[in-house]
N, C-alpha and C. Protein backbone atom coordinates (compact mmCIF):
# COMPACT_ATOMS: atom_id res chain seq x y z
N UNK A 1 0.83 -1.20 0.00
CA UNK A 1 0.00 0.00 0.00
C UNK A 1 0.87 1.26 0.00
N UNK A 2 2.29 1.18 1.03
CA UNK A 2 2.72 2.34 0.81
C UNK A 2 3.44 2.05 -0.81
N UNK A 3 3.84 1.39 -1.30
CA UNK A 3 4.53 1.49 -2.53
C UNK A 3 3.45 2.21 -3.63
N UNK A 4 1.98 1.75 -3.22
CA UNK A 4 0.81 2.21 -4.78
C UNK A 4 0.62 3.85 -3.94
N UNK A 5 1.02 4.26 -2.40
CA UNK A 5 0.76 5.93 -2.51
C UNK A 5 1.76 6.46 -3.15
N UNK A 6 2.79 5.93 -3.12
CA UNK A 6 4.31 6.35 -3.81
C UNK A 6 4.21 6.67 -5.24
N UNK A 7 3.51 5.53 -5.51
CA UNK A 7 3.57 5.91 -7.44
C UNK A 7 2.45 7.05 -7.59
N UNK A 8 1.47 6.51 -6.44
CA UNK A 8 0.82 7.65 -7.70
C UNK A 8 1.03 9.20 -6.92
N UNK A 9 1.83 9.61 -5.85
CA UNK A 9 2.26 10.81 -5.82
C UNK A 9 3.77 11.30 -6.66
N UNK A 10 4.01 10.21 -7.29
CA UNK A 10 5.20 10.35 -8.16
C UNK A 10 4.53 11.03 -9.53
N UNK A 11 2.78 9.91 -9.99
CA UNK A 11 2.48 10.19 -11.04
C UNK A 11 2.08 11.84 -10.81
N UNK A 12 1.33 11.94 -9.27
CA UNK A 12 0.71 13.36 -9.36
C UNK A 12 1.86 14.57 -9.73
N UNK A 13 3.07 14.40 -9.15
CA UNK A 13 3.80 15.46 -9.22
C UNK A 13 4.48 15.74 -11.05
N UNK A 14 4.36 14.48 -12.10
CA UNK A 14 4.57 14.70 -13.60
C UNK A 14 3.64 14.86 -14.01
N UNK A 15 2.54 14.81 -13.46
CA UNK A 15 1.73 15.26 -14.16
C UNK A 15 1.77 16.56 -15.00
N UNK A 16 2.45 17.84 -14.43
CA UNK A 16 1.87 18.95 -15.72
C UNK A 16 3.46 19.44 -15.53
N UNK A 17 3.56 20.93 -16.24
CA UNK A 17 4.84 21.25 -16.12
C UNK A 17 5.29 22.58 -15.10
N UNK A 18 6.31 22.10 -14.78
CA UNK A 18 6.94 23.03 -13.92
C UNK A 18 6.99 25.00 -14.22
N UNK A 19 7.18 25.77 -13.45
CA UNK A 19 7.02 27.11 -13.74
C UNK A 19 7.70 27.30 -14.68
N UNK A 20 9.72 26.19 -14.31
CA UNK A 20 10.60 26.74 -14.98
C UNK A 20 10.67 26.15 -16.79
N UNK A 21 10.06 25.05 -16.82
CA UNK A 21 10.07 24.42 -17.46
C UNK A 21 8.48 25.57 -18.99
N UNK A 22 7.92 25.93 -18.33
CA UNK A 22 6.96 26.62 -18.93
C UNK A 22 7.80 28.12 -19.70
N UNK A 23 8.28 28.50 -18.70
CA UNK A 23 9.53 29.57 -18.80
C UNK A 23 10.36 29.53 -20.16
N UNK A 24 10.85 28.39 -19.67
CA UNK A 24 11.47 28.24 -21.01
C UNK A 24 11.14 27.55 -22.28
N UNK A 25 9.58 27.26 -22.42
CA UNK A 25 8.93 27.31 -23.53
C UNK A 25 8.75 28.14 -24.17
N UNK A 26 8.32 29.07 -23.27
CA UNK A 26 7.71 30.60 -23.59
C UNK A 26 8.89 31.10 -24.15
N UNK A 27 9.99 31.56 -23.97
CA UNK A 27 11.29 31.44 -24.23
C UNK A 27 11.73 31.37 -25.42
N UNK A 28 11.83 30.06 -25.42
CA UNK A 28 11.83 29.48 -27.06
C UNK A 28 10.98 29.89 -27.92
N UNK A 29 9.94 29.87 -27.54
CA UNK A 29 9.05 30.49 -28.34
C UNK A 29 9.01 31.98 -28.89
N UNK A 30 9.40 32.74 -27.77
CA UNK A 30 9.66 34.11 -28.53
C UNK A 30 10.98 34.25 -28.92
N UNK A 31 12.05 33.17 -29.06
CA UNK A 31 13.39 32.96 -29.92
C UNK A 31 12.60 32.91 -31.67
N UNK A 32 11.87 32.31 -31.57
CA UNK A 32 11.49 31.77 -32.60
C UNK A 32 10.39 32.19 -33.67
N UNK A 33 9.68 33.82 -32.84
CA UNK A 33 9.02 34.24 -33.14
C UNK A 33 9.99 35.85 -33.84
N UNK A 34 10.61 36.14 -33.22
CA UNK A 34 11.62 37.16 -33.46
C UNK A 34 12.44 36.21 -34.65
N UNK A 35 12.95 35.26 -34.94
CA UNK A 35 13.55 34.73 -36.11
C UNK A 35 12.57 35.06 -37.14
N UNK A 36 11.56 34.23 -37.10
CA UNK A 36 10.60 34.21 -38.10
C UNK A 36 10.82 35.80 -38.60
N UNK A 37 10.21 36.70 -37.72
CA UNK A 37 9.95 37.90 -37.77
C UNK A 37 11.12 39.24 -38.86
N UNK A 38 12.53 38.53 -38.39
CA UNK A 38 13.36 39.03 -38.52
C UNK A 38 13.67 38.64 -40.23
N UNK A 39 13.01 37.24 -40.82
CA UNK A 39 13.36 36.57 -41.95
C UNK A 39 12.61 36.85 -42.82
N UNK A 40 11.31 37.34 -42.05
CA UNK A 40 10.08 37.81 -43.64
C UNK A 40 10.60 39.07 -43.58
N UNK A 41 10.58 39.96 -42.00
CA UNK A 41 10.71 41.67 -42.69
C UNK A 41 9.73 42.20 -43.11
N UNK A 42 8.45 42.64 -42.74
CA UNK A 42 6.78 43.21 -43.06
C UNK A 42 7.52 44.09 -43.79
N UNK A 43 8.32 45.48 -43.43
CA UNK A 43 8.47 46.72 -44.08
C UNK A 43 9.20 46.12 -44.93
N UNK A 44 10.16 45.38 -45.34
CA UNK A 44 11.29 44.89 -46.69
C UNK A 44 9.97 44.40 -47.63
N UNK A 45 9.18 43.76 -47.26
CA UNK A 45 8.56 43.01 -48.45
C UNK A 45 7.31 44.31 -48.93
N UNK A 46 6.49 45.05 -47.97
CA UNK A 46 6.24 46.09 -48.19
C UNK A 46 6.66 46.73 -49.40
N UNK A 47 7.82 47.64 -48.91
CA UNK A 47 8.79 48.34 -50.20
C UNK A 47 8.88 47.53 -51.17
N UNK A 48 9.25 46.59 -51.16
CA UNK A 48 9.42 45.41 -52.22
C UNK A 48 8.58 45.46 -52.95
N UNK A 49 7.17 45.54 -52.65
CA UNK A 49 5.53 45.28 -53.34
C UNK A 49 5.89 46.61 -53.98
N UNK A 50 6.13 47.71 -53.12
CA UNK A 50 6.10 49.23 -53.71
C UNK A 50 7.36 49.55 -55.09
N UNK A 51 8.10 48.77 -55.25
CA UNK A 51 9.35 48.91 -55.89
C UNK A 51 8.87 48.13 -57.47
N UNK A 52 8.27 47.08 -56.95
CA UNK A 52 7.75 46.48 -58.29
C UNK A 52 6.47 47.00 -59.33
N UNK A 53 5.57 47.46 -57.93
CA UNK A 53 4.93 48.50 -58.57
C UNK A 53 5.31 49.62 -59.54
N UNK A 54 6.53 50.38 -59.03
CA UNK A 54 7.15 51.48 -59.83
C UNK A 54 7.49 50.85 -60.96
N UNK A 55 8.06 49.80 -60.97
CA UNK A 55 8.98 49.16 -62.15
C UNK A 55 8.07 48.93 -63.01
N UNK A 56 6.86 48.33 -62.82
CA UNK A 56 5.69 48.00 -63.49
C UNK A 56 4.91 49.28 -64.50
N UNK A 57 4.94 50.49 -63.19
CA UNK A 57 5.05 51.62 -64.24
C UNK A 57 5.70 52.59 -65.21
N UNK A 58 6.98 52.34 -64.92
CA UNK A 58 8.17 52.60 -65.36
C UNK A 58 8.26 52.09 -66.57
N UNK A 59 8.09 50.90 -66.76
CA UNK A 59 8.04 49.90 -68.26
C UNK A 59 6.88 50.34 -69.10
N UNK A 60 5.53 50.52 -68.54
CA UNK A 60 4.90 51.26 -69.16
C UNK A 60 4.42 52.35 -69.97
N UNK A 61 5.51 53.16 -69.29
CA UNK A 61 5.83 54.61 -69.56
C UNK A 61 7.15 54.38 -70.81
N UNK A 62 7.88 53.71 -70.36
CA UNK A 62 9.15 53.48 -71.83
C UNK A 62 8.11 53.03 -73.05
N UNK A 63 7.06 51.94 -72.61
CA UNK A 63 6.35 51.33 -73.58
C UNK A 63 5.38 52.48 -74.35
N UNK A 64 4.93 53.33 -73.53
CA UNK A 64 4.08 54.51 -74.39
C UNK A 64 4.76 55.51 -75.23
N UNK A 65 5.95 55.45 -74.62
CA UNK A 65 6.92 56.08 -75.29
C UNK A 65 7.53 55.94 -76.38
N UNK A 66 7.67 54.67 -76.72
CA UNK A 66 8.09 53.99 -77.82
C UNK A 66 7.24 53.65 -78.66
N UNK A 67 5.64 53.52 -78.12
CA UNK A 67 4.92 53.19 -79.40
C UNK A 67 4.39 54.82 -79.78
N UNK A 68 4.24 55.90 -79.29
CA UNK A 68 3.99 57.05 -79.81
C UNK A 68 5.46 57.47 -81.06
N UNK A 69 6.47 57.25 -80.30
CA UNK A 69 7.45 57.62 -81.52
C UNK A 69 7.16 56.68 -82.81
N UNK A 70 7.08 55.39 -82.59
CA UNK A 70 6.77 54.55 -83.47
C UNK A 70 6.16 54.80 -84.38
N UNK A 71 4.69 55.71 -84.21
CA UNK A 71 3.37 55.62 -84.64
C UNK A 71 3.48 57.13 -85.69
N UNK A 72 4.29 58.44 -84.88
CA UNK A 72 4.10 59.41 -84.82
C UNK A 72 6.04 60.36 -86.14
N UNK A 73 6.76 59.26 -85.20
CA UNK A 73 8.40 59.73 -85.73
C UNK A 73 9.27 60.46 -85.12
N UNK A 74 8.20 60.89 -83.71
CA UNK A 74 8.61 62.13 -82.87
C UNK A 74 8.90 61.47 -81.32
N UNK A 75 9.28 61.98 -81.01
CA UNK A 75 8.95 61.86 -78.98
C UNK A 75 8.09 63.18 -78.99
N UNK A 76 7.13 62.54 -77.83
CA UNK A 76 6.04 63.43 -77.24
C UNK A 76 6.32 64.98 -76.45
N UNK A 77 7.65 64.98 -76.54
CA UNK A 77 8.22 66.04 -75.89
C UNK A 77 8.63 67.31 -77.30
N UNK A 78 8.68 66.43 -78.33
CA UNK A 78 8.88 67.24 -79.51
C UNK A 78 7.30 68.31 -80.22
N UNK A 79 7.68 69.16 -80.97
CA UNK A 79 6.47 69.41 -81.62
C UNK A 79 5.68 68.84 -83.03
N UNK A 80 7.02 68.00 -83.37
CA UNK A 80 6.67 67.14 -84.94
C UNK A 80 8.02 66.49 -84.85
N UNK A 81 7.88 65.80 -86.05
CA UNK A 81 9.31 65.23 -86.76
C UNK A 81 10.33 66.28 -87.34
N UNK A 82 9.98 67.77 -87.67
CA UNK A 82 10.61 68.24 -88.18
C UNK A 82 11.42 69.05 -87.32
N UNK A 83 10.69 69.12 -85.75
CA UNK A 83 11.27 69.91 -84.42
C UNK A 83 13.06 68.99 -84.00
N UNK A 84 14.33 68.96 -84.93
CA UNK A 84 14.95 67.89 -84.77
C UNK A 84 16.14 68.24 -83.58
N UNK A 85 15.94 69.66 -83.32
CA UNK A 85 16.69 70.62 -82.00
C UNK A 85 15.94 70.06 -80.48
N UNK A 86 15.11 70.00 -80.46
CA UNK A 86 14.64 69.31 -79.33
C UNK A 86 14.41 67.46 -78.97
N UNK A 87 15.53 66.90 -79.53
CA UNK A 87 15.22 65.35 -79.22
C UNK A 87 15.59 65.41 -77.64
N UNK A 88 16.56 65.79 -77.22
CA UNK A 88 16.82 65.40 -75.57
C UNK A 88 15.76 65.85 -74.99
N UNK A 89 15.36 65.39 -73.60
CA UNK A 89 14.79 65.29 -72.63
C UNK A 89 15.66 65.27 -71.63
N UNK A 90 15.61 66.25 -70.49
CA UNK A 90 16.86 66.62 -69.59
C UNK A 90 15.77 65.73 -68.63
N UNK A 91 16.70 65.15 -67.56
CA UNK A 91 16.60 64.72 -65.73
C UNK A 91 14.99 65.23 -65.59
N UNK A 92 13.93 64.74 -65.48
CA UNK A 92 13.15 65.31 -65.46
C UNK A 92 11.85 64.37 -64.89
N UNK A 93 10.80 64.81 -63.47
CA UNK A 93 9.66 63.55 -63.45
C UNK A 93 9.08 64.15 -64.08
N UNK A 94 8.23 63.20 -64.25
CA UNK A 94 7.24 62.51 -65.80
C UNK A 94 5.97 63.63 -65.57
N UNK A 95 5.46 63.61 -64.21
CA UNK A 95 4.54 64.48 -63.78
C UNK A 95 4.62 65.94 -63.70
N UNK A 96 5.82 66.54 -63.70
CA UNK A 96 6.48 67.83 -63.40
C UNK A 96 5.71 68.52 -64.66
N UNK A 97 4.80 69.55 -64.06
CA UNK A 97 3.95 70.47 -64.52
C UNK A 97 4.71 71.33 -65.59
N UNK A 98 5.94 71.35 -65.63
CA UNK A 98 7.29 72.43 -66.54
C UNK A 98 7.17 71.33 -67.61
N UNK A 99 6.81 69.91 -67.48
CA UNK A 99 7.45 68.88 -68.78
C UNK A 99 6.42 69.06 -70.11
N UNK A 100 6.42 70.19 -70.72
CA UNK A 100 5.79 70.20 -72.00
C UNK A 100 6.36 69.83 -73.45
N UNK A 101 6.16 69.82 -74.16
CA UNK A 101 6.63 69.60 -75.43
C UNK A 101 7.67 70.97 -75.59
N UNK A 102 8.73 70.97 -76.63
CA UNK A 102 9.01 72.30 -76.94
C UNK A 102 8.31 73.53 -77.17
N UNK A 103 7.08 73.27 -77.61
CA UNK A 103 6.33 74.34 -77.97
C UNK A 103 5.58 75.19 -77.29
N UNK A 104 6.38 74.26 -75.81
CA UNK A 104 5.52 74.88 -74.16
C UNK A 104 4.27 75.33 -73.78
N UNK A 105 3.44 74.12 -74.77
CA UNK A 105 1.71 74.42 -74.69
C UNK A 105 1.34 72.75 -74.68
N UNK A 106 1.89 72.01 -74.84
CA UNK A 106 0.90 70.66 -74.44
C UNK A 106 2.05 69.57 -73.59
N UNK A 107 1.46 69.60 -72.18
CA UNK A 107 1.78 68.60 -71.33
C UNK A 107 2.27 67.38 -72.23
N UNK A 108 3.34 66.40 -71.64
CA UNK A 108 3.88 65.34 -72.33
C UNK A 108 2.64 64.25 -72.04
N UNK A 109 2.38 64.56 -70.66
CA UNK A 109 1.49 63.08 -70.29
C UNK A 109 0.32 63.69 -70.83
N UNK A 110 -0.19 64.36 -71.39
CA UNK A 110 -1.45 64.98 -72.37
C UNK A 110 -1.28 64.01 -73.59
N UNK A 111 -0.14 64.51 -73.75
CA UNK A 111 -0.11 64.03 -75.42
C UNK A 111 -0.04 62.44 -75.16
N UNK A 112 0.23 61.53 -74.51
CA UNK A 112 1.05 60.26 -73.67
C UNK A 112 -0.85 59.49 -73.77
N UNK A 113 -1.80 60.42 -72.99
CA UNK A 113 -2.95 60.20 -72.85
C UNK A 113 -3.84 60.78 -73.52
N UNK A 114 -5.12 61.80 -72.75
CA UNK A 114 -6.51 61.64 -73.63
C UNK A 114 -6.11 63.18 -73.15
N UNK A 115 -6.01 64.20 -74.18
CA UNK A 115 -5.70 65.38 -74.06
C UNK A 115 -6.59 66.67 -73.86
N UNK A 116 -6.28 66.98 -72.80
CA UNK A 116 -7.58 68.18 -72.51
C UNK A 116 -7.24 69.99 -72.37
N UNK A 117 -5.89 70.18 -72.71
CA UNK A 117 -5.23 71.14 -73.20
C UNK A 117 -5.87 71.76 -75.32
N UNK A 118 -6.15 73.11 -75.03
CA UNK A 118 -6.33 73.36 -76.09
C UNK A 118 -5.15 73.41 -77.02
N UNK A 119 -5.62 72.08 -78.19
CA UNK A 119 -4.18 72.48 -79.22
C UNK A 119 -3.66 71.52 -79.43
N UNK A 120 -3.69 70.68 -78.14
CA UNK A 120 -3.09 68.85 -78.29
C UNK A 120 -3.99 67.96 -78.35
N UNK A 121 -3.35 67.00 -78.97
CA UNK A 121 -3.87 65.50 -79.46
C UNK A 121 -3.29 64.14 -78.85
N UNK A 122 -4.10 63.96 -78.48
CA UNK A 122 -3.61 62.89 -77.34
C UNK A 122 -3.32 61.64 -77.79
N UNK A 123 -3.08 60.83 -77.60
CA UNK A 123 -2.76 59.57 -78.65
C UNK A 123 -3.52 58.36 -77.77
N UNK A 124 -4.09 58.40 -76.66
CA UNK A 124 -4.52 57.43 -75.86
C UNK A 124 -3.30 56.37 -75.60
N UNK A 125 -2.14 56.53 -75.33
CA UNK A 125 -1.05 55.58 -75.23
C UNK A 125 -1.46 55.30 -74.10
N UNK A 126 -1.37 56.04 -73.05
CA UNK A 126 -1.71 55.69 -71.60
C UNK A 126 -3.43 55.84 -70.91
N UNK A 127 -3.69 54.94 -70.01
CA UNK A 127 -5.03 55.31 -69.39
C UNK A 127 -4.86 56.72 -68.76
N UNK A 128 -6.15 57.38 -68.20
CA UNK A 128 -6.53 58.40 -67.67
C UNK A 128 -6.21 57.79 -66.20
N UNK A 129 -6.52 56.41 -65.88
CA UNK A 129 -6.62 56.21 -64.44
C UNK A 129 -4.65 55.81 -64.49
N UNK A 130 -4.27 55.58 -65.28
CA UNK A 130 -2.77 55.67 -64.73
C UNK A 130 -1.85 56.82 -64.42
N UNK A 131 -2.21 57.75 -65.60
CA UNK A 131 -1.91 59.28 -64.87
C UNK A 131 -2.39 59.66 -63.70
N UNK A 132 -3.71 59.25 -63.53
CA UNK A 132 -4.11 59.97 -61.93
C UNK A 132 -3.18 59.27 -61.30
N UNK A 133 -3.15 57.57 -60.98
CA UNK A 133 -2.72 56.84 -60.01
C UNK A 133 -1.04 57.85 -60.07
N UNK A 134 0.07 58.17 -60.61
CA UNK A 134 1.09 58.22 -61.00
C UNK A 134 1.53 60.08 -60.14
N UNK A 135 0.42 60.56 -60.78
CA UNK A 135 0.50 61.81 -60.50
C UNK A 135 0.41 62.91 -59.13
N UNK A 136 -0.14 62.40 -57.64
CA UNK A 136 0.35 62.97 -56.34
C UNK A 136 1.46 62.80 -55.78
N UNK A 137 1.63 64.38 -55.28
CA UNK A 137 3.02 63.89 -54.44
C UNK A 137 3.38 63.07 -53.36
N UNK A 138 2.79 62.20 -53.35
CA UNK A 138 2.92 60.98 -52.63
C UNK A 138 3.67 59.95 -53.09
N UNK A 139 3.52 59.97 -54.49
CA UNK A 139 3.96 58.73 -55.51
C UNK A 139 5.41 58.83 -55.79
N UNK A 140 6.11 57.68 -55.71
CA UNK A 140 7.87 57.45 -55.88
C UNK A 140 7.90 58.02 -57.39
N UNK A 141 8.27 59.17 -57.68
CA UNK A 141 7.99 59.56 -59.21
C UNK A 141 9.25 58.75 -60.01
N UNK A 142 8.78 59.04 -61.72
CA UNK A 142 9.24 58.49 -62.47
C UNK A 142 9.75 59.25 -63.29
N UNK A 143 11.43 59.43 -63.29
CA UNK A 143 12.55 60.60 -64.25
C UNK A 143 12.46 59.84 -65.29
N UNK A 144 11.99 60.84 -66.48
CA UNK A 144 12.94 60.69 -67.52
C UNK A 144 14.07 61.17 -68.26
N UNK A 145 14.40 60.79 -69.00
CA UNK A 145 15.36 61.33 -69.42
C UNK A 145 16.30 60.59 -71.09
N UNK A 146 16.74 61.19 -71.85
CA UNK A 146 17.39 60.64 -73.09
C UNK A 146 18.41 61.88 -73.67
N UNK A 147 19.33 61.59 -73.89
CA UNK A 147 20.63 62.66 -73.87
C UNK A 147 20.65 62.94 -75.42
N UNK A 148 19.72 62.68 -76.40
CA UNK A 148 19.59 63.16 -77.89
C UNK A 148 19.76 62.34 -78.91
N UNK A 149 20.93 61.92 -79.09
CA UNK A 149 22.06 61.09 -79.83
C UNK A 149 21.27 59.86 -80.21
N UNK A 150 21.68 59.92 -81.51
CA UNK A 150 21.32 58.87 -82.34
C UNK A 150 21.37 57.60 -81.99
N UNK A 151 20.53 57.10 -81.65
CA UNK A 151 19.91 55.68 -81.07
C UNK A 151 20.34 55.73 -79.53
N UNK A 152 20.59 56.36 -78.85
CA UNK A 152 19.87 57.11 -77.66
C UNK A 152 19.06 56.18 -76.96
N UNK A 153 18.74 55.74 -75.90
CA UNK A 153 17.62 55.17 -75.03
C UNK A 153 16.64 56.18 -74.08
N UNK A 154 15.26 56.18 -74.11
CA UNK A 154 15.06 57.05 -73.65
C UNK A 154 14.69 56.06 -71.93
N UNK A 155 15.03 56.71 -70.54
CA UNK A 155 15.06 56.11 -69.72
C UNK A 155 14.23 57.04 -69.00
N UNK A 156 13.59 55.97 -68.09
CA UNK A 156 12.42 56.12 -66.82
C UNK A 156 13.10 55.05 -65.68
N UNK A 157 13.56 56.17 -64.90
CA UNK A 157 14.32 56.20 -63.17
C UNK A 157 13.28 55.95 -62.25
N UNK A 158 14.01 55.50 -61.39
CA UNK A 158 12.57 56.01 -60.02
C UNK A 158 13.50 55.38 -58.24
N UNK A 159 13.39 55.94 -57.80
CA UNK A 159 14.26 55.66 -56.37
C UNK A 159 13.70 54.21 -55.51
N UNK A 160 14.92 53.48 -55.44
CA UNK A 160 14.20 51.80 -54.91
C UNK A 160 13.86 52.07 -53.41
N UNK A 161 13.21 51.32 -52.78
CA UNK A 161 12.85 51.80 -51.51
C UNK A 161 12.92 50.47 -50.74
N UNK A 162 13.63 49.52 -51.28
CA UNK A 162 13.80 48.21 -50.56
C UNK A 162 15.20 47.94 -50.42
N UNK A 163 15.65 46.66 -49.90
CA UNK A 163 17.05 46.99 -49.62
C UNK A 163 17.26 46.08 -50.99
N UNK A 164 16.47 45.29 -51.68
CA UNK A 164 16.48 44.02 -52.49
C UNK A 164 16.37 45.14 -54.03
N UNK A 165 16.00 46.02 -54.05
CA UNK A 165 15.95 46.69 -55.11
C UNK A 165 17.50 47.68 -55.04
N UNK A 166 17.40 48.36 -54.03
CA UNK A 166 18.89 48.70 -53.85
C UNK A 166 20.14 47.92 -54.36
N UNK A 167 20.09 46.28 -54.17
CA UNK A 167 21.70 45.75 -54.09
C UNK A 167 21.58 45.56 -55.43
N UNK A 168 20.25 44.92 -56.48
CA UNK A 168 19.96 45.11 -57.34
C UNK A 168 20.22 46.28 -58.41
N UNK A 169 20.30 47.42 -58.73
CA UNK A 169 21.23 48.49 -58.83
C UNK A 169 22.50 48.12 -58.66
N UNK A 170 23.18 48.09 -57.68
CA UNK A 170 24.50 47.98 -57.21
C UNK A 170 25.01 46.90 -57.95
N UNK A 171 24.46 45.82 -57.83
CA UNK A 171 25.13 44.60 -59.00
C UNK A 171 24.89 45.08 -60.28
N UNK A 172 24.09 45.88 -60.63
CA UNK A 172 24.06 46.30 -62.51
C UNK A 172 25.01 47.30 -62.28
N UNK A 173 25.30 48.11 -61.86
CA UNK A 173 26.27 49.23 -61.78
C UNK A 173 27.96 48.53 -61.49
N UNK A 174 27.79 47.73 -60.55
CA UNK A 174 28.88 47.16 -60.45
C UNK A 174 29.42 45.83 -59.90
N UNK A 175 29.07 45.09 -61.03
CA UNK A 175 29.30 43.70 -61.76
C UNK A 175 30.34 43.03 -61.08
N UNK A 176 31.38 43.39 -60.84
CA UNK A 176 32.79 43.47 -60.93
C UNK A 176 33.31 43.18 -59.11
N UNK A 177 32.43 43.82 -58.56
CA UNK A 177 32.42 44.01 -57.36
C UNK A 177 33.46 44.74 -56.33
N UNK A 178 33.78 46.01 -57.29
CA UNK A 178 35.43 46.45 -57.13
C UNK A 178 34.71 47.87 -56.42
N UNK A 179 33.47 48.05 -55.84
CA UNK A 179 32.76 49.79 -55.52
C UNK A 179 33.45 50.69 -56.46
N UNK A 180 33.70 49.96 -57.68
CA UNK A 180 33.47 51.46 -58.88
C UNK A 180 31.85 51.27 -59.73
N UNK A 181 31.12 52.35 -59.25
CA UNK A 181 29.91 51.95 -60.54
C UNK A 181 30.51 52.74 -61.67
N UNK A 182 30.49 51.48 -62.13
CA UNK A 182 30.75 51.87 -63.93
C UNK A 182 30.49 51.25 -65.29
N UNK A 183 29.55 50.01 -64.35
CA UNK A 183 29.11 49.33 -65.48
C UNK A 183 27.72 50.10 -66.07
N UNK A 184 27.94 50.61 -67.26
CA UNK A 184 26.67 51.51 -67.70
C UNK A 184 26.72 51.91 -68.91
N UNK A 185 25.55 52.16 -69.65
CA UNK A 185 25.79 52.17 -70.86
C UNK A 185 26.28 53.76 -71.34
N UNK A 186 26.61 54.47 -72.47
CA UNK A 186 27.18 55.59 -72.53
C UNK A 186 26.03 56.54 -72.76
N UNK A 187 24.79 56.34 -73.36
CA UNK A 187 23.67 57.15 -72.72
C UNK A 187 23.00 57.28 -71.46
N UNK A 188 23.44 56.69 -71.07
CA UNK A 188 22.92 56.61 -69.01
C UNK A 188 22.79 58.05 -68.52
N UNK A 189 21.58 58.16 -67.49
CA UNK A 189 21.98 59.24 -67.06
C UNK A 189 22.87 59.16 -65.99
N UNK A 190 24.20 59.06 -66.27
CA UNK A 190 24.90 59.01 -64.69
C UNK A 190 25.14 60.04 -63.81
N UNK A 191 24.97 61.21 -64.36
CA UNK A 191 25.07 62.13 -63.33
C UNK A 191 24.14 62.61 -62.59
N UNK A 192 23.03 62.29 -63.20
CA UNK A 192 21.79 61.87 -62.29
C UNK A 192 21.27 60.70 -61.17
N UNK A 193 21.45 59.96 -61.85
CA UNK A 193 20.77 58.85 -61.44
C UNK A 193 21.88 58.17 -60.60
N UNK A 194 22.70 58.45 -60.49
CA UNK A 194 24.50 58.11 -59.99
C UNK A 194 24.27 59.10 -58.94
N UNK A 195 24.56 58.84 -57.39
CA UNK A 195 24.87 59.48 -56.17
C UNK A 195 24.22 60.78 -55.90
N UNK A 196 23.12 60.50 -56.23
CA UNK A 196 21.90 61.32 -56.61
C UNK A 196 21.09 60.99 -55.13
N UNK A 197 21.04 61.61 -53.63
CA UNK A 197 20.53 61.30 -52.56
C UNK A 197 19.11 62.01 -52.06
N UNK A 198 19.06 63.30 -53.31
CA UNK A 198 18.04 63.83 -53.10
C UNK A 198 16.56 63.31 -53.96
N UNK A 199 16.85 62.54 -55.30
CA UNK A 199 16.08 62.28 -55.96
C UNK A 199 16.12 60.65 -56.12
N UNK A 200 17.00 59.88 -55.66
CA UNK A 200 17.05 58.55 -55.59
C UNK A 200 17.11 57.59 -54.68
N UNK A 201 17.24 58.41 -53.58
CA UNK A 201 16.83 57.86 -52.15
C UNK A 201 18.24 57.74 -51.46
N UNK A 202 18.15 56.69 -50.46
CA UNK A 202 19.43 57.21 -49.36
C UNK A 202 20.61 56.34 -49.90
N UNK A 203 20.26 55.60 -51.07
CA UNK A 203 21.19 54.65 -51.71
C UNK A 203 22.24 55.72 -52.53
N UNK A 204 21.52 57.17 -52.79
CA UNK A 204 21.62 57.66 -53.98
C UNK A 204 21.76 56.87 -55.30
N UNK A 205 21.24 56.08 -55.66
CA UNK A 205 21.27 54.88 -57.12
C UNK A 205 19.84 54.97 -57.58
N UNK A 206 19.48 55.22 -58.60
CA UNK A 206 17.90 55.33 -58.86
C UNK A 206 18.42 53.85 -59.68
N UNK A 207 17.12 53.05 -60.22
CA UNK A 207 16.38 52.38 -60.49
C UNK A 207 16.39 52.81 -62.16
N UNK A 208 16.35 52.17 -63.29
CA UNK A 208 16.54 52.65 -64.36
C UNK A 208 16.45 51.89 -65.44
N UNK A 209 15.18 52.24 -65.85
CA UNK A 209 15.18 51.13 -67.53
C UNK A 209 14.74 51.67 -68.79
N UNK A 210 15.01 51.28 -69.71
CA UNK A 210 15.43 49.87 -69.70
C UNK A 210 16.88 49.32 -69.39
């Protein structure tokens, strides 16, 4: 009889778990919750969503760009084919109220879209709801820019805001892995878009395509 009170005050006392033993579940558990935490990164993947977004519009904008010259012979910043003094497009966002054609009467994103300026013709390249979406100062804007020269690229910048879009840059700029950026093509805007902290973020490296 005393041996069966023995066991089962042996069983009563395993029965559940100790304070310390709970302690250091709990423990582990917030080891493991801070890993997790530390490996997704809410704000990295965030920016991330926001970075692809830009890029998404960014391509769009080269793409309207290219099928208006296509269609037309001109860039939208020109006043015709025959305007052949104005091919460059200086450092410039896309939205910036100054970005008119040479003839400094029809908005680029007018002509880009559905034109409500007297005088211009809009080409419907772009939606109405993508200019709105594109256009508050809220929005990571989108530089363009093309330095003139015969076969020339015309490029749409925009500042990365992730760290995954950042190193991204940094490996196209510099391949090599020697911290010279210099892998770039000879129309680039590099003096822009290159250590540029006010318009490209704290990387100073904008983002740049094509």
């Amino acid at each position: 009889m005393k041996k069966l009170f023995s066991l089962f005050k042996q069983m009563k006392q395993q029965a559940g778990f100790t304070m310390i033993e709970l302690l250091i579940v709990i423990g582990i558990l917030g080891i493991l919750a801070v890993a997790v935490l530390a490996a997704i990164n809410p704000i990295e993947q965030i920016n991330r969503g926001r970075d692809t977004g830009s890029r998404s519009d960014a391509e769009q904008l080269i793409s309207a760009i290219d099928r208006y010259y296509a269609f037309n012979g001109y860039y939208p910043w020109q006043t015709g084919a025959s305007d052949v003094g104005n091919v460059a497009i200086a450092w410039t966002h896309f939205e910036d109220t100054t970005l008119t054609d040479s003839g400094g009467t029809c908005p680029v994103a007018e002509k880009l879209g559905t034109a409500s300026t007297a005088g211009c013709t809009g080409s419907d390249e772009l939606k109405q709801s993508f200019l709105e979406r594109i256009s508050p100062d809220t929005y990571n804007f989108i530089y363009l820019y093309n330095d003139g020269s015969q076969g020339s690229s015309t490029y749409a910048c925009f500042a990365p805001k992730s760290n995954a879009f950042v190193q991204e840059v940094d490996t196209r700029l510099d391949p090599d892995g020697d911290d010279t950026l210099d892998n770039y093509p000879a129309d680039y805007p590099a003096s822009d878009a290159i250590g540029n902290t006010t318009e490209c973020g704290a990387s100073g490296n904008c983002v740049c395509l094509p």
